[in-house]
C-alpha atoms as a PDB file:
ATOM      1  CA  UNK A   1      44.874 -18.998  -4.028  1.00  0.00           C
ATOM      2  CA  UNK A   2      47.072 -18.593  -6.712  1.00  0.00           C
ATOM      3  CA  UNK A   3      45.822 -15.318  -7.671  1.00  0.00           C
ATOM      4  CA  UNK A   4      44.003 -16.104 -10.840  1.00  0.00           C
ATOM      5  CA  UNK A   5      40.910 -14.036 -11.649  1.00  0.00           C
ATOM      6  CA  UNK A   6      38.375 -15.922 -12.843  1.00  0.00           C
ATOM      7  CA  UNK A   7      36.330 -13.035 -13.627  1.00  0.00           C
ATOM      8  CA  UNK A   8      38.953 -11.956 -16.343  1.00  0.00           C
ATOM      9  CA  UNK A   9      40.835 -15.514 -16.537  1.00  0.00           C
ATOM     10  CA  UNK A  10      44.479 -13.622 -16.217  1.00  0.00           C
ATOM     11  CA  UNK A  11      46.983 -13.954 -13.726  1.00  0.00           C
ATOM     12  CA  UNK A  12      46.928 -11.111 -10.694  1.00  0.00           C
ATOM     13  CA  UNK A  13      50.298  -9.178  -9.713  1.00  0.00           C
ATOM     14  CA  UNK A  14      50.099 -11.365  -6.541  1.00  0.00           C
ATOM     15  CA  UNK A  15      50.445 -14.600  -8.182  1.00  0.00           C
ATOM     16  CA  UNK A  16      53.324 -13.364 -10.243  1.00  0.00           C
ATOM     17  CA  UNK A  17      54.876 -12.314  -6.946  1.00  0.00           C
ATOM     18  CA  UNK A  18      53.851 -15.960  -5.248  1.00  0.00           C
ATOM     19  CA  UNK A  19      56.437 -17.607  -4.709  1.00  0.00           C
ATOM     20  CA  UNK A  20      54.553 -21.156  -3.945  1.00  0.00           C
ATOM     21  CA  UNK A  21      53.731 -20.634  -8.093  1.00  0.00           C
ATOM     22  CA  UNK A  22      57.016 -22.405  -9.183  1.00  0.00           C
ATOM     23  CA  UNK A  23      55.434 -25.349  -6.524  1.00  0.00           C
ATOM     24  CA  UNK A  24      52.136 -25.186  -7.723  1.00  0.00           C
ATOM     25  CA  UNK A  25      52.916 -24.869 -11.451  1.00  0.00           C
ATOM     26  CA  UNK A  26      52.465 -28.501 -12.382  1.00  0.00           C
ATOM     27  CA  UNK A  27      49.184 -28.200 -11.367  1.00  0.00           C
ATOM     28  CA  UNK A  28      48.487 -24.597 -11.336  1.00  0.00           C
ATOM     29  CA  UNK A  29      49.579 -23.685 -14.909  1.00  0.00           C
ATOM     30  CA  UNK A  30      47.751 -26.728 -17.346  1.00  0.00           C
ATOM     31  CA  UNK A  31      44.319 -25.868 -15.438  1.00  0.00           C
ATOM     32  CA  UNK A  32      44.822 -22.331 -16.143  1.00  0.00           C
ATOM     33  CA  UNK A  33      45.694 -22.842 -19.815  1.00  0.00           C
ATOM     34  CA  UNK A  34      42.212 -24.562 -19.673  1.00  0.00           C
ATOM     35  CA  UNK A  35      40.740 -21.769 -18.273  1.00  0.00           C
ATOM     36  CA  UNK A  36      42.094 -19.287 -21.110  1.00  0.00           C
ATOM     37  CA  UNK A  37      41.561 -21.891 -23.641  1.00  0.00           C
ATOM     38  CA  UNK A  38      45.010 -23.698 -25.174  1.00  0.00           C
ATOM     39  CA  UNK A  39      44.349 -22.224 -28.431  1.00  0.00           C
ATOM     40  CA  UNK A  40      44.476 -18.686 -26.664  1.00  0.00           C
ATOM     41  CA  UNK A  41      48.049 -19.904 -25.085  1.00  0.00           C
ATOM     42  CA  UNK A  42      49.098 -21.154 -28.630  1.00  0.00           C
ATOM     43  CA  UNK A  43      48.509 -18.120 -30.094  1.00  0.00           C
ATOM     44  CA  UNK A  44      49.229 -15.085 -27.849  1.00  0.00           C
ATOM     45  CA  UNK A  45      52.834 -17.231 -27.816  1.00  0.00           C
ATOM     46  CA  UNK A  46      52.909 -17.102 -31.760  1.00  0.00           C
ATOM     47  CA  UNK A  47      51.707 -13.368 -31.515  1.00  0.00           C
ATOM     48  CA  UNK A  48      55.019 -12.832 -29.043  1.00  0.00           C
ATOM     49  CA  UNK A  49      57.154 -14.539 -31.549  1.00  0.00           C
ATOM     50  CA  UNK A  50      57.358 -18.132 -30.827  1.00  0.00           C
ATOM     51  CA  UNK A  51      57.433 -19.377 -34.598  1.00  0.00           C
ATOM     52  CA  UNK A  52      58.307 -23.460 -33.596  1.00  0.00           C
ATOM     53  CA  UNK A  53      55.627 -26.077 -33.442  1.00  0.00           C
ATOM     54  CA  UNK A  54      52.654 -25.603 -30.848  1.00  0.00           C
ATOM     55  CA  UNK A  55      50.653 -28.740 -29.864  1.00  0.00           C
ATOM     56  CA  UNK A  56      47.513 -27.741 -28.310  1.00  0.00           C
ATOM     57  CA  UNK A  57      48.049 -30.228 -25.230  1.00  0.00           C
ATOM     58  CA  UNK A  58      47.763 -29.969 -21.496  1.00  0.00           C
ATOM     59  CA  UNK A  59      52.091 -30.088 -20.922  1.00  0.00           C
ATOM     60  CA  UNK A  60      52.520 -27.211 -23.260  1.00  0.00           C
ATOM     61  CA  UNK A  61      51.930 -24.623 -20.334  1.00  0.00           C
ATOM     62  CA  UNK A  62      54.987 -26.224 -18.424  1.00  0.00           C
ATOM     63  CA  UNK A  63      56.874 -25.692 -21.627  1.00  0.00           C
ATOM     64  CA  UNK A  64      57.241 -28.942 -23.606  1.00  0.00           C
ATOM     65  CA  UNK A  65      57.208 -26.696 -26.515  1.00  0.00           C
ATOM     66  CA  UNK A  66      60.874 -26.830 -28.164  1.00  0.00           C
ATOM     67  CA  UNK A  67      61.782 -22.774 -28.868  1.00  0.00           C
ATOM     68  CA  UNK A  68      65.230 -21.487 -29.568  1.00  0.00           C
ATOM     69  CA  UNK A  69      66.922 -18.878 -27.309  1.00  0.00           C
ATOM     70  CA  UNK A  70      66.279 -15.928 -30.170  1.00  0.00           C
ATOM     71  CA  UNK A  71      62.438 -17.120 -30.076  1.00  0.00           C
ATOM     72  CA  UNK A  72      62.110 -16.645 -26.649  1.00  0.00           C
ATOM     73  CA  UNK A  73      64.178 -12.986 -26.636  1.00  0.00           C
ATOM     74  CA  UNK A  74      61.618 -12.286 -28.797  1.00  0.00           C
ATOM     75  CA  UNK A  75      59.134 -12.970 -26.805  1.00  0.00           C
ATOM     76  CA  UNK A  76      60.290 -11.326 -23.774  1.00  0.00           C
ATOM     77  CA  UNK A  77      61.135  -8.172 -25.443  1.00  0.00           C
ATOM     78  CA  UNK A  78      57.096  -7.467 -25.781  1.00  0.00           C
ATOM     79  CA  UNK A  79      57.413  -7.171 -22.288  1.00  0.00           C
ATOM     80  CA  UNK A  80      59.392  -3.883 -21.652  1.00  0.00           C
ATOM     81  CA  UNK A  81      59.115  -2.658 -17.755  1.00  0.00           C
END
């Protein structure tokens, strides 16, 4: 188990801390972006910052999406400890 909640549909601390996640993630992270709904994805990331082109697809949760390095300190930054 990857640690997804399917009550909630969000990632648990112990599947950030997994480390068979980077293993699983071709797998793991398009069914989960299903599970959220791709829209969702599309648009917390545009919420965060990420202002580039989002195609609502199954590869854009193993990042196919093209963002720039300032984008993605952007996006980070929401994320303070």
């Amino acid at each position: 188990m990857l640690g997804l909640d399917a009550d909630v549909g969000v990632l648990t601390q112990e599947a950030i801390e997994e480390p068979a996640l980077p293993l699983a993630a071709p797998f793991a992270l398009p069914h989960l972006a299903d599970e959220i709904g791709r829209p969702n994805v599309a648009a917390t990331a545009t919420r965060l910052g990420i202002t580039s082109h989002i195609d609502i697809n199954p590869s854009m949760a193993l990042g196919t999406v093209s963002v720039t390095p300032l984008q993605m300190a952007t996006a980070y930054s929401a994320f303070d400890n």
